[in-house]
N, C-alpha and C. Protein backbone atom coordinates (compact mmCIF):
# COMPACT_ATOMS: atom_id res chain seq x y z
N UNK A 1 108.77 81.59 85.68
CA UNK A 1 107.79 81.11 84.73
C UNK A 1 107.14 82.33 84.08
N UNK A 2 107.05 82.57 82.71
CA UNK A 2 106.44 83.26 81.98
C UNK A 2 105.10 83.19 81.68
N UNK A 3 103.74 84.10 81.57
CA UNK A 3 102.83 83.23 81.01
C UNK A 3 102.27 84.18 80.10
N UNK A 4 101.58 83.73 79.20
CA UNK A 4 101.39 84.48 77.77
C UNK A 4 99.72 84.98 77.96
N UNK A 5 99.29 85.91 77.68
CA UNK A 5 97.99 86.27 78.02
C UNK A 5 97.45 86.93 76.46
N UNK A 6 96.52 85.98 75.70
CA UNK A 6 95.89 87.20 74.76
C UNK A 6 95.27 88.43 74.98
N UNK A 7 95.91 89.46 74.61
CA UNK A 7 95.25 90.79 74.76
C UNK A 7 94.34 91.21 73.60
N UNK A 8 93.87 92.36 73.50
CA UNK A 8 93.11 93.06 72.00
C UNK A 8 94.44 93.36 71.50
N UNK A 9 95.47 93.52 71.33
CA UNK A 9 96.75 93.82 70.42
C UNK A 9 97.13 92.89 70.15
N UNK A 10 96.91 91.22 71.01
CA UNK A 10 97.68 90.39 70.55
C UNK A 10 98.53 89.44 71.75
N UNK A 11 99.54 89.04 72.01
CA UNK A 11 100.13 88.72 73.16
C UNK A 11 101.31 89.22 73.88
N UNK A 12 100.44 88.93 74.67
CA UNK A 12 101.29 89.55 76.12
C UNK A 12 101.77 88.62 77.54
N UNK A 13 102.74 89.05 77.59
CA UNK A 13 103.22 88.29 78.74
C UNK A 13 103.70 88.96 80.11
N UNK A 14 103.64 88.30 81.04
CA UNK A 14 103.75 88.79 82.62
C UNK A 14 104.53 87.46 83.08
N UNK A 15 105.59 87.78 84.14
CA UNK A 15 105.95 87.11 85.21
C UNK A 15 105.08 86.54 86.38
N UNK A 16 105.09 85.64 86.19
CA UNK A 16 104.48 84.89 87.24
C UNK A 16 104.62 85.48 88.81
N UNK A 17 105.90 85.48 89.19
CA UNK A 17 105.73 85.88 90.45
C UNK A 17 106.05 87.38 90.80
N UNK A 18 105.67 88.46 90.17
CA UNK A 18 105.90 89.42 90.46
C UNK A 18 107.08 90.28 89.31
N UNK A 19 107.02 91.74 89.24
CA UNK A 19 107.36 92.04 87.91
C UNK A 19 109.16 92.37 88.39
N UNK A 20 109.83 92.40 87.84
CA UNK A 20 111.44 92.69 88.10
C UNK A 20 111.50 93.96 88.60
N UNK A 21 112.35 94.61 89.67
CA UNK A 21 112.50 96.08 89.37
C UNK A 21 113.76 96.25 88.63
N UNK A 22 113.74 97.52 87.45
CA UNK A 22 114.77 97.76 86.61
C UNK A 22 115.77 98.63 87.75
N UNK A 23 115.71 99.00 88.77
CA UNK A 23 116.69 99.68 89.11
C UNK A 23 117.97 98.48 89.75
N UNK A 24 117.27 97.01 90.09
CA UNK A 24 117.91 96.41 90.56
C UNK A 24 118.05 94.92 90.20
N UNK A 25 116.73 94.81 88.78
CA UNK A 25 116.81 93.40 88.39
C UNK A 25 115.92 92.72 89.29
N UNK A 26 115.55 92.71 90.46
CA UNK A 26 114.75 91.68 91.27
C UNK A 26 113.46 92.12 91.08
N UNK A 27 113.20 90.72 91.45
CA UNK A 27 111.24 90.77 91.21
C UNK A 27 111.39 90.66 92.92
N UNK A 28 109.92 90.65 93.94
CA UNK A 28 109.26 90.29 95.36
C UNK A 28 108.56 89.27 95.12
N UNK A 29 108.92 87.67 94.74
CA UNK A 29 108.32 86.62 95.36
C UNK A 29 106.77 86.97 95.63
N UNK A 30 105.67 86.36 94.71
CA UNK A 30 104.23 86.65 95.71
C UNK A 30 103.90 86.21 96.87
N UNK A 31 104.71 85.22 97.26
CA UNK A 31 104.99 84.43 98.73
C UNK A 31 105.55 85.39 99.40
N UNK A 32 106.19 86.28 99.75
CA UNK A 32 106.37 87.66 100.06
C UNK A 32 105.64 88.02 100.30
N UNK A 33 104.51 88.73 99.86
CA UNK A 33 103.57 89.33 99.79
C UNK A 33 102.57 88.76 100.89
N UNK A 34 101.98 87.52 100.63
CA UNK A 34 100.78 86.95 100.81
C UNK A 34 101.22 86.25 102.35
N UNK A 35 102.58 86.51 103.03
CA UNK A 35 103.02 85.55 104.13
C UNK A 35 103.08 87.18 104.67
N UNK A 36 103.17 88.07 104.35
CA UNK A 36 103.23 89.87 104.66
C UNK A 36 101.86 89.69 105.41
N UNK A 37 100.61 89.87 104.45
CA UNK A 37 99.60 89.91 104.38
C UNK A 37 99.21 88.98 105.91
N UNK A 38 99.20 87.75 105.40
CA UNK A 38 98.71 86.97 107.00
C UNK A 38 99.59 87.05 108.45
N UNK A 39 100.75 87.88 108.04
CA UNK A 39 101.33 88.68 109.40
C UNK A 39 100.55 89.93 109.97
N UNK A 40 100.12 90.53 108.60
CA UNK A 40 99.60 91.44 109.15
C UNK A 40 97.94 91.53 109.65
N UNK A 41 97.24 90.93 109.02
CA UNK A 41 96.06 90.52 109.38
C UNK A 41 95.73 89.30 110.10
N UNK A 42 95.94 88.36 109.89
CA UNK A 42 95.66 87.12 110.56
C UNK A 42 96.36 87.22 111.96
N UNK A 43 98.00 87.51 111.66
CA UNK A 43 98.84 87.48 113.23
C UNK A 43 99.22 85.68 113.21
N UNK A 44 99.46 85.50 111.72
CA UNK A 44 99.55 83.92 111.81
C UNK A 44 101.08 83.94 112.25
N UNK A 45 101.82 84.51 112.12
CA UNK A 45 103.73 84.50 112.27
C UNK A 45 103.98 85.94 112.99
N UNK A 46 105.02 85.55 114.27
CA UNK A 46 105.70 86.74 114.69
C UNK A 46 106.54 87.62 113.80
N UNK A 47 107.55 86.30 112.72
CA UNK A 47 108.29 87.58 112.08
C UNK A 47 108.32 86.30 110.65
N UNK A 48 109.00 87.35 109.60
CA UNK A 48 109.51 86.90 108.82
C UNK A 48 110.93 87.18 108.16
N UNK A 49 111.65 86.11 107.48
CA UNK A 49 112.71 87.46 107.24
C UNK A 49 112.75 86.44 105.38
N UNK A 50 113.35 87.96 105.04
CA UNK A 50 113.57 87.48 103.41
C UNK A 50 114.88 87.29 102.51
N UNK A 51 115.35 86.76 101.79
CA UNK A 51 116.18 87.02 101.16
C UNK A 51 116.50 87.20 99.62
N UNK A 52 117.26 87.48 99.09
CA UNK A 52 117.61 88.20 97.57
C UNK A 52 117.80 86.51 97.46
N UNK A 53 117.12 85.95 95.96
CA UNK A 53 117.95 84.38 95.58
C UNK A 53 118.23 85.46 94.01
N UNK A 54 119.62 85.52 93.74
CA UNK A 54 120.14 85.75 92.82
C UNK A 54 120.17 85.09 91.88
N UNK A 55 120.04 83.61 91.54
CA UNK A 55 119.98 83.48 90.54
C UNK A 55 118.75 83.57 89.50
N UNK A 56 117.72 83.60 90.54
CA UNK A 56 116.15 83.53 90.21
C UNK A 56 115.85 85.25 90.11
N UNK A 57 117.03 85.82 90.63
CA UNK A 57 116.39 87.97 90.57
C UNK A 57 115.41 88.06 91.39
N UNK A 58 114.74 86.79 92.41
CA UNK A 58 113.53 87.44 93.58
C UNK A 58 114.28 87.44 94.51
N UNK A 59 113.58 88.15 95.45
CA UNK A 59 113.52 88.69 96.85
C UNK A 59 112.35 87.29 97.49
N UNK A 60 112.87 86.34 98.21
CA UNK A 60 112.01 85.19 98.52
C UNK A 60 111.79 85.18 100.14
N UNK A 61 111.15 84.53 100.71
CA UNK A 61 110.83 83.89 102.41
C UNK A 61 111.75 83.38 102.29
N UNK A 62 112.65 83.41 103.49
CA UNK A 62 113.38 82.20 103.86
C UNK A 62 113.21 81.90 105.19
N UNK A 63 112.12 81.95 106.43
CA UNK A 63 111.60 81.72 107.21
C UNK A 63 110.68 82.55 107.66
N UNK A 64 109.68 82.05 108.64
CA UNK A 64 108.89 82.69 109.23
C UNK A 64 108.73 82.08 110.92
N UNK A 65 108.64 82.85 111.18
CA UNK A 65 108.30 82.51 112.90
C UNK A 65 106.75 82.64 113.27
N UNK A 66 106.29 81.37 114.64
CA UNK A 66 105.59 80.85 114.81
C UNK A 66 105.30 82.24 116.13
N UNK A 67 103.75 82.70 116.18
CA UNK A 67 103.33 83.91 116.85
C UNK A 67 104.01 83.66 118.62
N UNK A 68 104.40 82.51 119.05
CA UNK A 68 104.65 81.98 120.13
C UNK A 68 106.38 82.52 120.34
N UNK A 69 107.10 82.51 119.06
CA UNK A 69 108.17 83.04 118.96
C UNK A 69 109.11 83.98 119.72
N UNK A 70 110.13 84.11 120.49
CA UNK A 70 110.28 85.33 120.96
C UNK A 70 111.42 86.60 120.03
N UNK A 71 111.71 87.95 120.35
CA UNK A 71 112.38 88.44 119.72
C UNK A 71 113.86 88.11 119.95
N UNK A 72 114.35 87.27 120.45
CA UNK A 72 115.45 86.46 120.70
C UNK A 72 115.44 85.33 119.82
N UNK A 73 114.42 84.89 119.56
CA UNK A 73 114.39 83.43 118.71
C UNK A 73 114.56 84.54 116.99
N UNK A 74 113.67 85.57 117.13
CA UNK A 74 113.57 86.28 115.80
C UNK A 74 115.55 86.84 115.53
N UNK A 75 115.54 87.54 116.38
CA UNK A 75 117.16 87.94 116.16
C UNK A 75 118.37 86.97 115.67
N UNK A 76 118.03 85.89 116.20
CA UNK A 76 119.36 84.58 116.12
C UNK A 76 118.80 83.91 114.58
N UNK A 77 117.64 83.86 114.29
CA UNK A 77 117.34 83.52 112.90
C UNK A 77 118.16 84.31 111.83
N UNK A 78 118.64 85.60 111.97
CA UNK A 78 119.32 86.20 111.25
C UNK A 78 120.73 85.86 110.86
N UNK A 79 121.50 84.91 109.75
CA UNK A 79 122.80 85.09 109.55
C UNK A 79 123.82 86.02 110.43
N UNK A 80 124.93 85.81 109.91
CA UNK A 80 125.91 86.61 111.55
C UNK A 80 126.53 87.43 110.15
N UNK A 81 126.70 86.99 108.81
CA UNK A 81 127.50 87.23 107.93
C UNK A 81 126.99 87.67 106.44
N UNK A 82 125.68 87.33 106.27
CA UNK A 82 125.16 87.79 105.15
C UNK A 82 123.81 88.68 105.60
N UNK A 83 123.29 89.59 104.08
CA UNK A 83 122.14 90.64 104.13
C UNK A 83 121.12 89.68 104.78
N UNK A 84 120.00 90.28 105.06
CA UNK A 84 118.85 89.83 104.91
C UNK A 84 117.86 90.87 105.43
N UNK A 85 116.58 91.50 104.43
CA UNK A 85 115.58 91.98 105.02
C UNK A 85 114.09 91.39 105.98
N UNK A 86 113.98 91.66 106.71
CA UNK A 86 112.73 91.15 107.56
C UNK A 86 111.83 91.83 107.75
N UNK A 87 110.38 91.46 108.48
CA UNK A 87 109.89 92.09 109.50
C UNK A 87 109.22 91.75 110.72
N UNK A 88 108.81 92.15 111.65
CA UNK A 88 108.88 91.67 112.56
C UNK A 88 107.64 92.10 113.28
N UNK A 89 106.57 91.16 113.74
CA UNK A 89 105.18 92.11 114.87
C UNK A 89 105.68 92.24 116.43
N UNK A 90 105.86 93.46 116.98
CA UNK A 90 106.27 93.47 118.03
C UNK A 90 105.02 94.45 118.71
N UNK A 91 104.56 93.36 119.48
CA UNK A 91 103.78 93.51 120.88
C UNK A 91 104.28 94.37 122.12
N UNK A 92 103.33 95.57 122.11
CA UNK A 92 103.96 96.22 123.62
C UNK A 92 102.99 96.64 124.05
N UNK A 93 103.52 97.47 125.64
CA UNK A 93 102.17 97.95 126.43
C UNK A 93 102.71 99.59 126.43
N UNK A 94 101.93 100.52 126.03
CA UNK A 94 102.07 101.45 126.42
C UNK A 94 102.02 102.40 127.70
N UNK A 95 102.78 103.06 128.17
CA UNK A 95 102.60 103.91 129.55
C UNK A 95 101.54 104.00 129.94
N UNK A 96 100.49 104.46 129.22
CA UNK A 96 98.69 104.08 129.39
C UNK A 96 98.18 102.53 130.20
N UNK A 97 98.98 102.07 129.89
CA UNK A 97 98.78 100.07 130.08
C UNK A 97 98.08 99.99 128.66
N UNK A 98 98.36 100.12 127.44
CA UNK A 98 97.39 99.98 126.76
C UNK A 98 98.28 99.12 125.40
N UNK A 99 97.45 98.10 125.00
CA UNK A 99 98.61 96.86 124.20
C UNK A 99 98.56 97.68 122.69
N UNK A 100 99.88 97.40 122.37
CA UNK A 100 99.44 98.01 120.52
C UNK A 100 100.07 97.15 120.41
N UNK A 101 100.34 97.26 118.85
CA UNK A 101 101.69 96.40 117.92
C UNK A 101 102.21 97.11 116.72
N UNK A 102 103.32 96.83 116.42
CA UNK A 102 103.43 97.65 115.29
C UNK A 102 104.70 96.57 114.56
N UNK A 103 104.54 96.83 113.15
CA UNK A 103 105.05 96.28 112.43
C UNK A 103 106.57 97.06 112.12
N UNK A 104 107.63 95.89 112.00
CA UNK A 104 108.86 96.73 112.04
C UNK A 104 109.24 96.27 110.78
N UNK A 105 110.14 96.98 109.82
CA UNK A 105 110.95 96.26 108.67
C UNK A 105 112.12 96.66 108.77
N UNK A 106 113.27 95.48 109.16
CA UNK A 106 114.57 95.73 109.32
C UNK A 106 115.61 95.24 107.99
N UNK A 107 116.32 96.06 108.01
CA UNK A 107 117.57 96.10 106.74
C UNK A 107 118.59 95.24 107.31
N UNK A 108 119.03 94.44 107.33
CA UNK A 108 119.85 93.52 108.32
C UNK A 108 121.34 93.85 107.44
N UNK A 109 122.25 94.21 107.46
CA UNK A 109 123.41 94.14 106.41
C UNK A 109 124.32 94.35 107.30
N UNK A 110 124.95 93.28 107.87
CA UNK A 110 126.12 92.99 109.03
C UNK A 110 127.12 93.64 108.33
N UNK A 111 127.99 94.18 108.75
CA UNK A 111 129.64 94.56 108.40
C UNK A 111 130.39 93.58 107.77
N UNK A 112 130.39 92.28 108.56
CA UNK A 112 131.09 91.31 108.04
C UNK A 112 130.88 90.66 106.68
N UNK A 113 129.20 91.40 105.86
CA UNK A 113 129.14 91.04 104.86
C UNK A 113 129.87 91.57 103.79
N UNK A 114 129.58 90.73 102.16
CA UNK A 114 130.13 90.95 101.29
C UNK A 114 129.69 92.10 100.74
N UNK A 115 130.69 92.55 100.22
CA UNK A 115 130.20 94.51 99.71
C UNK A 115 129.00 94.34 98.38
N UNK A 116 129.22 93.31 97.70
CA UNK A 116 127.94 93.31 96.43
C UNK A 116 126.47 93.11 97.14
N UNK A 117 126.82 91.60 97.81
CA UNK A 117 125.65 91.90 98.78
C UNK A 117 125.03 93.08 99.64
N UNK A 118 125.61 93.56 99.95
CA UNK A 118 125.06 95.11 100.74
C UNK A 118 124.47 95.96 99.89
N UNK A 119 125.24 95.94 98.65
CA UNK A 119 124.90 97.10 97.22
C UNK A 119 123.34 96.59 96.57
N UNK A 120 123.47 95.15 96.68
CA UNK A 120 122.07 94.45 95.91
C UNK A 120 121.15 94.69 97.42
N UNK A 121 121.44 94.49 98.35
CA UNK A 121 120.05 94.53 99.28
C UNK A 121 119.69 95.98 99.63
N UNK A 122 120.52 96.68 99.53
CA UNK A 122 120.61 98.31 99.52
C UNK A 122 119.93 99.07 98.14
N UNK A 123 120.00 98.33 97.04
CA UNK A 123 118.84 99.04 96.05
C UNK A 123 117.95 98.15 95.55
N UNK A 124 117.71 97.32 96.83
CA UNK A 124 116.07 96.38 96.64
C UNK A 124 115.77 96.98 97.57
N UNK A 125 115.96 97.59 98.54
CA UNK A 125 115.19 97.44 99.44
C UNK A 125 113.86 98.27 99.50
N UNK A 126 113.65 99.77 98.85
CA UNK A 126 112.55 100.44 98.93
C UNK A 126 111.78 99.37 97.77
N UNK A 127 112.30 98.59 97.13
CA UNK A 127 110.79 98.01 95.89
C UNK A 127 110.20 97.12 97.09
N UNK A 128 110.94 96.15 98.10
CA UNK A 128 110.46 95.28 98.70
C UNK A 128 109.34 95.72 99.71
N UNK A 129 110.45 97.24 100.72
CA UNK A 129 109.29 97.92 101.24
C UNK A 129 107.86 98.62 100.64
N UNK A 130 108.07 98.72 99.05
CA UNK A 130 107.06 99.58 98.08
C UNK A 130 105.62 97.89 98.88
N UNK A 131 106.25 96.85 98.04
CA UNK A 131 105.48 95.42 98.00
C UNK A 131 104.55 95.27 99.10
N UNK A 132 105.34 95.53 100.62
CA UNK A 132 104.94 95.12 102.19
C UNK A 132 103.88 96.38 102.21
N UNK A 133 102.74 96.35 102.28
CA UNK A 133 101.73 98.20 102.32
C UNK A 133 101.22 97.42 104.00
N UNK A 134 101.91 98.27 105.00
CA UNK A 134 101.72 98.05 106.36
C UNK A 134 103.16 98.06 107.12
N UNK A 135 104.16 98.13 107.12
CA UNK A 135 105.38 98.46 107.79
C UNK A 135 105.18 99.98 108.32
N UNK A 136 105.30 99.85 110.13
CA UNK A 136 105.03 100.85 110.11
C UNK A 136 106.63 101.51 110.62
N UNK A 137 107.42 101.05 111.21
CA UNK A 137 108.69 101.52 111.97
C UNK A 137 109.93 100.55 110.98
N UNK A 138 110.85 101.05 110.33
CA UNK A 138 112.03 100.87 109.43
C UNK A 138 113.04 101.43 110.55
N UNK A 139 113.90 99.82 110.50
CA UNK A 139 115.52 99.96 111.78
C UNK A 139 116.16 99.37 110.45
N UNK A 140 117.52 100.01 110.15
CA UNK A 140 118.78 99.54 109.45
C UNK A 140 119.45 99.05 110.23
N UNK A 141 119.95 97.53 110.40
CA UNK A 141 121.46 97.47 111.23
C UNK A 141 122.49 96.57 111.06
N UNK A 142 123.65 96.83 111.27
CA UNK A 142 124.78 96.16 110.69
C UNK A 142 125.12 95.34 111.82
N UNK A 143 124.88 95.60 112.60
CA UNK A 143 125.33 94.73 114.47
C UNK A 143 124.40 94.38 114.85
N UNK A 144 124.30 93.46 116.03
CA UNK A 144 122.89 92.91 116.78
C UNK A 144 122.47 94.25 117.57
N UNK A 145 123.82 95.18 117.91
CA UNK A 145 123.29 95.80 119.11
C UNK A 145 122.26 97.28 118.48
N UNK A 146 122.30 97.47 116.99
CA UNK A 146 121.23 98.44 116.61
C UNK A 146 120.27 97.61 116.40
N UNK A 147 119.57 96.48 116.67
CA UNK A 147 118.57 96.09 116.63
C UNK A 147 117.90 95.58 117.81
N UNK A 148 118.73 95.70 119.09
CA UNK A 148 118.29 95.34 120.76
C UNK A 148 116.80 95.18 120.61
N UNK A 149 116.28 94.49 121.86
CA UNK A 149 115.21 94.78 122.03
C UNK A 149 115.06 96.21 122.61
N UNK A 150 115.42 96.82 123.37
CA UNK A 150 116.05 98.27 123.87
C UNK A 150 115.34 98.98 122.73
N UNK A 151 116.06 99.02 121.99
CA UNK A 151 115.90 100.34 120.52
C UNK A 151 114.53 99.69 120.03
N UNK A 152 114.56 98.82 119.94
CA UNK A 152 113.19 98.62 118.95
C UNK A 152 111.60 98.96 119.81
N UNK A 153 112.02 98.57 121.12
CA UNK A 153 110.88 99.14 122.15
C UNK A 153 110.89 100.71 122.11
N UNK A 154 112.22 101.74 121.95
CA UNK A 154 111.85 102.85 121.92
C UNK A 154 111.73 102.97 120.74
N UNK A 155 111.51 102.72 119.39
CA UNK A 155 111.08 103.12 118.26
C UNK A 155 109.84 102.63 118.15
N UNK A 156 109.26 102.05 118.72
CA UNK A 156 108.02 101.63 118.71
C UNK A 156 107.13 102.56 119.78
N UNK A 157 107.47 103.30 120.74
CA UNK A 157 106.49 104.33 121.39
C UNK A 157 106.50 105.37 120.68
């Protein structure tokens, strides 16, 4: 949706949900954003994950997980065969005993996917991360096993 705004020059128009990036054509969904936002402040959802809708050029939600969620329920939400970017609040205790959390944003692009797909989620992906302001730990992985709970607990100390 387009919407037309009078300016002092005259009219102007903006995208409704966010502006395109020219390096890749996609806009970030403000639902993106604002489901980011109450992950990161509220703690309303364990994870989210997103996807490219090509015909629309956004980067959209295509689920979110309930804070009760585990990182097993978050992992299997992921396609076996296509991209998808996420992120994820992962809860730990530090050697101290002391609880943190930290926000992860994962590049999901299985092997078994299609090569355009990899190329389109591969030059969205810094506008999407530009969008998310709070990701603090970035995992790329093409297999389940670079995204273990294992690795993600040591990238998170």
């Amino acid at each position: 949706m387009v919407i037309f705004v009078m300016g002092i020059f005259g009219y102007h128009h903006k995208l409704l949900y966010g502006q395109a990036n020219s390096s890749s054509g996609m806009a970030v969904n403000d639902e993106c954003k604002l489901k980011f936002l109450e992950l990161k402040s509220k703690r309303n959802y364990r994870f989210i994950v997103f996807r490219i809708e090509e015909k629309i050029q956004q980067v959209t939600v295509e689920k979110v997980g309930q804070p009760e969620e585990s990182y097993d329920d978050f992992a299997s939400s992921l396609p076996a065969d296509e991209c998808r970017y996420a992120v994820y609040d992962f809860d730990f205790t530090t050697d101290e005993n002391c609880q943190k959390s930290k926000i992860f944003f994962i590049a999901w692009s299985p092997d078994t996917s299609r090569v355009r797909s990899k190329m389109l989620y591969a030059s969205t992906k810094d506008r999407i991360k530009r969008e998310l302001d709070g990701i603090q730990v970035e995992l790329q992985a093409t297999d389940p096993s670079e995204m273990s709970i294992d690795i993600v607990k040591s990238r998170a100390l």
